[in-house]
PDB file of N, CA and C in Angstrom:
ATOM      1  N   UNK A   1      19.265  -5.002  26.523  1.00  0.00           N
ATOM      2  CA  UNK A   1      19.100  -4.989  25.075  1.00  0.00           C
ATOM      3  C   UNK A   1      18.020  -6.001  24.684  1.00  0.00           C
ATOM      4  N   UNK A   2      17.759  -5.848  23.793  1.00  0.00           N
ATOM      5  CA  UNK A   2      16.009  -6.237  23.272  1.00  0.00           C
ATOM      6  C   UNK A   2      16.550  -6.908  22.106  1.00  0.00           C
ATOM      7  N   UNK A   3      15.721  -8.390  22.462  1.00  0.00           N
ATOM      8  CA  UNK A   3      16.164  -9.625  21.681  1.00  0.00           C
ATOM      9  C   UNK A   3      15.482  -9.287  19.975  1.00  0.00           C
ATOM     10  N   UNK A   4      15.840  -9.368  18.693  1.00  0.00           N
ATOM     11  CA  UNK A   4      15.242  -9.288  17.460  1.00  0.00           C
ATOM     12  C   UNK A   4      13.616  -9.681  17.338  1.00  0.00           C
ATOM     13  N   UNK A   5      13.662 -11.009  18.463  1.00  0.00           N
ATOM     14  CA  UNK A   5      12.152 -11.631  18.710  1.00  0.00           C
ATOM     15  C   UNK A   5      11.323 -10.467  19.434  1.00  0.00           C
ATOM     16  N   UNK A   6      11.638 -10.079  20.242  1.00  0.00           N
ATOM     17  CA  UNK A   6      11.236  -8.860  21.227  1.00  0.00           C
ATOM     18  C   UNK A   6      10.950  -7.877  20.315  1.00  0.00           C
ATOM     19  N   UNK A   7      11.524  -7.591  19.771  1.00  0.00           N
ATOM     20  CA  UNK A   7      11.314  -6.031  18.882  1.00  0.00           C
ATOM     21  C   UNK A   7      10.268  -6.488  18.070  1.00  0.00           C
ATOM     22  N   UNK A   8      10.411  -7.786  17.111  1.00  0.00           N
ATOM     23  CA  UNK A   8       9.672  -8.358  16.280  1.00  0.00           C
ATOM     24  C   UNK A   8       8.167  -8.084  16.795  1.00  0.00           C
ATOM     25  N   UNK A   9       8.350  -8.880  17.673  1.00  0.00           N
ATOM     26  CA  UNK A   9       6.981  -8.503  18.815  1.00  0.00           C
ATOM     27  C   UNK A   9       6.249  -7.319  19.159  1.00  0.00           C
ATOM     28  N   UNK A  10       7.476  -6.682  19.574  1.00  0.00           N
ATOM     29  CA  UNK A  10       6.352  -5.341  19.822  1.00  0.00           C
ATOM     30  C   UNK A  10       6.420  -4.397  18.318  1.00  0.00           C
ATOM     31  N   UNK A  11       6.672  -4.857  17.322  1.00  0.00           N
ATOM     32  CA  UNK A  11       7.065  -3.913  15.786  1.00  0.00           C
ATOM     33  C   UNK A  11       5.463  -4.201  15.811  1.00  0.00           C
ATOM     34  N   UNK A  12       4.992  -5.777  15.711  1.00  0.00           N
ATOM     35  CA  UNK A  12       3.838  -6.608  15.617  1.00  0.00           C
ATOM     36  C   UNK A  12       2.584  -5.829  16.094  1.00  0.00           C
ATOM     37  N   UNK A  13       2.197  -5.630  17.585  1.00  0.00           N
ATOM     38  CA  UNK A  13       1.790  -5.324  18.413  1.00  0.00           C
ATOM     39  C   UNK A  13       1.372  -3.533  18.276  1.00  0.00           C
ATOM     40  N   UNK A  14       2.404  -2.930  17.006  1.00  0.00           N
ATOM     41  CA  UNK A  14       2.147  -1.767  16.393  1.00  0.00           C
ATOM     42  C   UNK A  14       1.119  -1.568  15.077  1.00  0.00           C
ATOM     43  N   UNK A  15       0.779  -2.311  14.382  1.00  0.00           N
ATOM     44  CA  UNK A  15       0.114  -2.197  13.453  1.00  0.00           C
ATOM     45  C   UNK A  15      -1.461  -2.920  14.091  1.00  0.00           C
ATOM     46  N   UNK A  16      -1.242  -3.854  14.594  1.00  0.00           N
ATOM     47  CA  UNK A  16      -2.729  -4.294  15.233  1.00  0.00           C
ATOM     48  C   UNK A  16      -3.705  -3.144  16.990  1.00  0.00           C
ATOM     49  N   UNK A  17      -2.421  -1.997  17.099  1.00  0.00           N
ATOM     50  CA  UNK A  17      -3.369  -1.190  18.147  1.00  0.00           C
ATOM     51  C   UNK A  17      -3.237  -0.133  17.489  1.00  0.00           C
ATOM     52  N   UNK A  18      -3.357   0.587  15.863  1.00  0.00           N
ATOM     53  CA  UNK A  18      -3.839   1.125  14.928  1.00  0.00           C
ATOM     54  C   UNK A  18      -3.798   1.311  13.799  1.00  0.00           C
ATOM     55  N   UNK A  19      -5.000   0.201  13.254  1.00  0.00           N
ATOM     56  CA  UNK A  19      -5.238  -0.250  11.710  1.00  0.00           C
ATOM     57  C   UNK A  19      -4.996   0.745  10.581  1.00  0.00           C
ATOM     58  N   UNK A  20      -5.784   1.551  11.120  1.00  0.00           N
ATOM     59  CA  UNK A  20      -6.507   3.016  10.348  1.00  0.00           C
ATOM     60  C   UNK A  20      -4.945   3.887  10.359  1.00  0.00           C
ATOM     61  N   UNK A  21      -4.559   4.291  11.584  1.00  0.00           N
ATOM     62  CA  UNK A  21      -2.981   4.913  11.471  1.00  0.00           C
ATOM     63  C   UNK A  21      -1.858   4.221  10.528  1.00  0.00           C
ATOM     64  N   UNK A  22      -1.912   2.873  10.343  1.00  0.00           N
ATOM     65  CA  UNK A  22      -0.712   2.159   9.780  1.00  0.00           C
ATOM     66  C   UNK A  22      -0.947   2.309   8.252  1.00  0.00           C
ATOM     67  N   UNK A  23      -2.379   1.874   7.960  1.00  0.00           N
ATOM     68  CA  UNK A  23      -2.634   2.267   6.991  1.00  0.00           C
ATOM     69  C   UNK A  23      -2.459   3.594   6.370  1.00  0.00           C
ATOM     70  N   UNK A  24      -2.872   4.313   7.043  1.00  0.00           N
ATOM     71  CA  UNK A  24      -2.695   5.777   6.200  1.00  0.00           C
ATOM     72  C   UNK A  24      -1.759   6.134   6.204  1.00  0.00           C
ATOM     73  N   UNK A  25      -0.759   6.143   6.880  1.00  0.00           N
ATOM     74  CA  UNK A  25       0.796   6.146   6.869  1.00  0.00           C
ATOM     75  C   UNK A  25       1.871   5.245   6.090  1.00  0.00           C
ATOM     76  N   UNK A  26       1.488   4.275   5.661  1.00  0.00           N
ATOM     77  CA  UNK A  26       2.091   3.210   4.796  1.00  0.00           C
ATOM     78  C   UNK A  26       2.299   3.638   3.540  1.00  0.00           C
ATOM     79  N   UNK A  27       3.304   3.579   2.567  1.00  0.00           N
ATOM     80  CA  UNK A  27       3.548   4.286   1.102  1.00  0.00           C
ATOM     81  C   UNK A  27       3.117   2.820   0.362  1.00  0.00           C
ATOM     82  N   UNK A  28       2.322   3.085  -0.709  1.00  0.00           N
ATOM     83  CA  UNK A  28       2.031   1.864  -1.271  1.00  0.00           C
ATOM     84  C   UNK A  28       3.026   1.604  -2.041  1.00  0.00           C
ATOM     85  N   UNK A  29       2.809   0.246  -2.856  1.00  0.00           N
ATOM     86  CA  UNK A  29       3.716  -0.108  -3.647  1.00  0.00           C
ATOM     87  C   UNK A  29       3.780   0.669  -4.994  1.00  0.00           C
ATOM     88  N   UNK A  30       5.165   0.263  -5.244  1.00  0.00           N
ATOM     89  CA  UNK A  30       5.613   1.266  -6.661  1.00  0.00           C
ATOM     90  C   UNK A  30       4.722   0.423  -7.873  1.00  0.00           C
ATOM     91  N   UNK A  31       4.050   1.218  -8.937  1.00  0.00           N
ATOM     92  CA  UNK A  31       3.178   0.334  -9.953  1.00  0.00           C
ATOM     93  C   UNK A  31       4.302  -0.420 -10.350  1.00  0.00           C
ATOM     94  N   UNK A  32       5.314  -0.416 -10.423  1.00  0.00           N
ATOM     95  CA  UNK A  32       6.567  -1.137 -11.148  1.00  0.00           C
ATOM     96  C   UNK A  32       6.405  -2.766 -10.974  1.00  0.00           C
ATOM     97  N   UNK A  33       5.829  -2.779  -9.256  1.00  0.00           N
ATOM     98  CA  UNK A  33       5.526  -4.321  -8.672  1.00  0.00           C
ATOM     99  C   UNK A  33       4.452  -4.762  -9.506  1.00  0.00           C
ATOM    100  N   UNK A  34       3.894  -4.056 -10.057  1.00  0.00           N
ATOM    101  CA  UNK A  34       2.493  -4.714 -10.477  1.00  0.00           C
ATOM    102  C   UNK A  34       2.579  -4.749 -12.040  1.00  0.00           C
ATOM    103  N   UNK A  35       3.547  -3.916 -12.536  1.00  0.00           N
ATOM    104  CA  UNK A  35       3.981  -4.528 -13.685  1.00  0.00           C
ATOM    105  C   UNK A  35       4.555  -5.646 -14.256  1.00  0.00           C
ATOM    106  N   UNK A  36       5.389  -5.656 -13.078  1.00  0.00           N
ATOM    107  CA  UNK A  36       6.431  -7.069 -13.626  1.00  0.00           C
ATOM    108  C   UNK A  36       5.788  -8.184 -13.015  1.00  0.00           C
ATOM    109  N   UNK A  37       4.608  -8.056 -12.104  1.00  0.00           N
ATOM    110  CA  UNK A  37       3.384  -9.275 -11.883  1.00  0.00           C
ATOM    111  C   UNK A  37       3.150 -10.129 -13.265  1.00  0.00           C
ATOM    112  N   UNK A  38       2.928  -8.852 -13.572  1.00  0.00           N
ATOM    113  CA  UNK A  38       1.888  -8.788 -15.022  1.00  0.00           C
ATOM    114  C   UNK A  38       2.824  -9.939 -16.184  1.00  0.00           C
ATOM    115  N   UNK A  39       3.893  -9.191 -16.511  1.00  0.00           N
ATOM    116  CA  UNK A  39       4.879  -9.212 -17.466  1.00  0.00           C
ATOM    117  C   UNK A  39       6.025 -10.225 -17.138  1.00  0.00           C
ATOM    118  N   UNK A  40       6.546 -10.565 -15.707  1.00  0.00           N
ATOM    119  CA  UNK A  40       6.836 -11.912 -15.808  1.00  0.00           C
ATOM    120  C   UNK A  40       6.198 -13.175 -15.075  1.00  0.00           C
ATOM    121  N   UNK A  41       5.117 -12.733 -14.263  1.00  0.00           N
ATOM    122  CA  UNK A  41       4.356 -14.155 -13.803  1.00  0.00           C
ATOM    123  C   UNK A  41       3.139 -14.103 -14.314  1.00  0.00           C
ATOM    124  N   UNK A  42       3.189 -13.545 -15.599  1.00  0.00           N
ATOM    125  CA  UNK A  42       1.444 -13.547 -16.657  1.00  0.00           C
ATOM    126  C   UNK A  42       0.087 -13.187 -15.545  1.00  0.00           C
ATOM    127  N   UNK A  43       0.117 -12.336 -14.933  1.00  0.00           N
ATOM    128  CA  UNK A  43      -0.854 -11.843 -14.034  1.00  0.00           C
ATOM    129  C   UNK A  43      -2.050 -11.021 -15.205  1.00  0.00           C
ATOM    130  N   UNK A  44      -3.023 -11.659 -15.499  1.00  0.00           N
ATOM    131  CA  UNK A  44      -4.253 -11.132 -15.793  1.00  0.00           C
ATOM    132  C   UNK A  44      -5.217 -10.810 -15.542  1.00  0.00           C
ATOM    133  N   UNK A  45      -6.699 -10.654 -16.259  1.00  0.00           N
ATOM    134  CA  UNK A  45      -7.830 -10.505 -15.247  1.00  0.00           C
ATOM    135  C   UNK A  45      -8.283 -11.936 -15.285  1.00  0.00           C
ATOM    136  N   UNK A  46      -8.632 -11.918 -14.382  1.00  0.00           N
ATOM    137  CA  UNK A  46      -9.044 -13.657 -13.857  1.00  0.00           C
ATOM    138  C   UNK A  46      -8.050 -14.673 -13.505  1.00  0.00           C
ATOM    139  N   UNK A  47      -6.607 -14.307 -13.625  1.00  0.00           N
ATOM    140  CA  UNK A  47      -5.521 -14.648 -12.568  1.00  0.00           C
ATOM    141  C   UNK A  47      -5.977 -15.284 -11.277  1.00  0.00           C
ATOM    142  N   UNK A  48      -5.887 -16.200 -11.131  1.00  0.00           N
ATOM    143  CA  UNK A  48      -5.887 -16.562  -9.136  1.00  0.00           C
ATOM    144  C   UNK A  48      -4.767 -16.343  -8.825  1.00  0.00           C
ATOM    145  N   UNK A  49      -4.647 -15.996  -7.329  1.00  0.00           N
ATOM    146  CA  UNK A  49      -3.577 -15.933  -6.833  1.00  0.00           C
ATOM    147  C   UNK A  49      -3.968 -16.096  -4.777  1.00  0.00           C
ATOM    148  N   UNK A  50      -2.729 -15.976  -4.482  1.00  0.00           N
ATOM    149  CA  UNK A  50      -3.141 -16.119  -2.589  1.00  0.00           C
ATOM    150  C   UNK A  50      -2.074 -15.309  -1.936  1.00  0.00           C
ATOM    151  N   UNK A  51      -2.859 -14.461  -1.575  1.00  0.00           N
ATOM    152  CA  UNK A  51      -1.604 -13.337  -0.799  1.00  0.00           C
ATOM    153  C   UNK A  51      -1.759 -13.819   0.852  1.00  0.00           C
ATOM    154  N   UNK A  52      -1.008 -14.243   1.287  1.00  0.00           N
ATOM    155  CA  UNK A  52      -0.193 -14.208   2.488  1.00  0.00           C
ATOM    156  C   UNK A  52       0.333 -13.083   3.258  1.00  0.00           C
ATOM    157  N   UNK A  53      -0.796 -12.882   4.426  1.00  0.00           N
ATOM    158  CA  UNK A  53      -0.893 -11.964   5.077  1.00  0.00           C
ATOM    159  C   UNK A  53      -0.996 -10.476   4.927  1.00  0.00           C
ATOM    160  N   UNK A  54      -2.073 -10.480   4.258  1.00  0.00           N
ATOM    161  CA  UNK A  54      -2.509  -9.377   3.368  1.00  0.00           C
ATOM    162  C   UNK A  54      -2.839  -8.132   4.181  1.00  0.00           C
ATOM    163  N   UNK A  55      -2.180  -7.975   5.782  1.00  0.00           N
ATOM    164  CA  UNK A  55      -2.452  -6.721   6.814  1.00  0.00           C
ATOM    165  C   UNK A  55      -3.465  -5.960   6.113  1.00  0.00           C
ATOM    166  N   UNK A  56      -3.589  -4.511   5.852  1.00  0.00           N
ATOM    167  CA  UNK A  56      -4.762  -4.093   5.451  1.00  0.00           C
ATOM    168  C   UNK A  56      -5.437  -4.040   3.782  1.00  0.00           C
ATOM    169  N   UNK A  57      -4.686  -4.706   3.318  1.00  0.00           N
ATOM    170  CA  UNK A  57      -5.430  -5.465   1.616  1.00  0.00           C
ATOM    171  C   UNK A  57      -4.882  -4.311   0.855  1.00  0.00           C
ATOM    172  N   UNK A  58      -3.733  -3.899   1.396  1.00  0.00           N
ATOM    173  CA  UNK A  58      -3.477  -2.636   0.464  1.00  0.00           C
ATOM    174  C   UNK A  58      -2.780  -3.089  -0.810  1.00  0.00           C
ATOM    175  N   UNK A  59      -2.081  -4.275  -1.113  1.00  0.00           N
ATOM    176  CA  UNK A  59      -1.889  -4.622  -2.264  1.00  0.00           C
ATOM    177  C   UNK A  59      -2.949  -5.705  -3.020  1.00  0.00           C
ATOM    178  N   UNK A  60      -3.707  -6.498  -2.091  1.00  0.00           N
ATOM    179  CA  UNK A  60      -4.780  -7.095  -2.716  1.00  0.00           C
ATOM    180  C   UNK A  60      -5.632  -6.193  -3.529  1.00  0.00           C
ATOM    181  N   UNK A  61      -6.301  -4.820  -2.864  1.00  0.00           N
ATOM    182  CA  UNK A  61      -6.698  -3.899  -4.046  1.00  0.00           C
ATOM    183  C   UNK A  61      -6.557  -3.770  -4.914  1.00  0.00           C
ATOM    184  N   UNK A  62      -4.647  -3.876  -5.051  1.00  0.00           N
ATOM    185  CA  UNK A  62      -4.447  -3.219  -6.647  1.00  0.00           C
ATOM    186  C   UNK A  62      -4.352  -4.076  -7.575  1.00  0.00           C
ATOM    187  N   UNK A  63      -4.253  -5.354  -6.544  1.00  0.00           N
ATOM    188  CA  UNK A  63      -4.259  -6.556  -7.851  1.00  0.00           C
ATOM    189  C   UNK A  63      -5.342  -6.991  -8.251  1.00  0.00           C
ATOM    190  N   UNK A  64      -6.755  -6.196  -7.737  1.00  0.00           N
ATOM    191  CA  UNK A  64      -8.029  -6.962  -7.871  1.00  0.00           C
ATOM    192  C   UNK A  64      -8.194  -5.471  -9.400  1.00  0.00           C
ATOM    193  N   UNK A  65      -7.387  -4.463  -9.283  1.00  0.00           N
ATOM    194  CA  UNK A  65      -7.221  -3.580 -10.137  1.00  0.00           C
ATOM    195  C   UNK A  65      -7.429  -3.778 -11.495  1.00  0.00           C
ATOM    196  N   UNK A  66      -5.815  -4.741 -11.668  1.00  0.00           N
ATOM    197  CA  UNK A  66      -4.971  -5.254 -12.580  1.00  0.00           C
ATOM    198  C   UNK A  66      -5.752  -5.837 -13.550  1.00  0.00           C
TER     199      UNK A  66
END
């Protein structure tokens, strides 16, 4: 049996040997997240912010949207 770290690992090891596959297969986020950005942490245009581990920038996009 395969330790949580182990799986963790190779879950890991799945998105970095295909970018392009993970991506296009990934469901983005519901606009709902990017509402309540908006509406309870005052997310505007010209907002800074720092996303933490932003894998393929698929939500950095939408906040560069916003």
């Amino acid at each position: 049996m395969e330790s949580s770290f182990e799986l963790h690992l190779q879950r890991r090891g799945l998105f970095s040997s295909d970018v392009v596959a993970y991506d296009a297969g990934r469901p983005g986020y519901p606009d709902r997240v990017y509402e309540l950005l908006q509406q309870v942490c005052g997310l505007e245009a010209g907002s800074r912010g720092l996303e933490i581990g932003p894998g393929t920038g698929q939500a950095t996009g939408a906040l560069l949207e916003c």
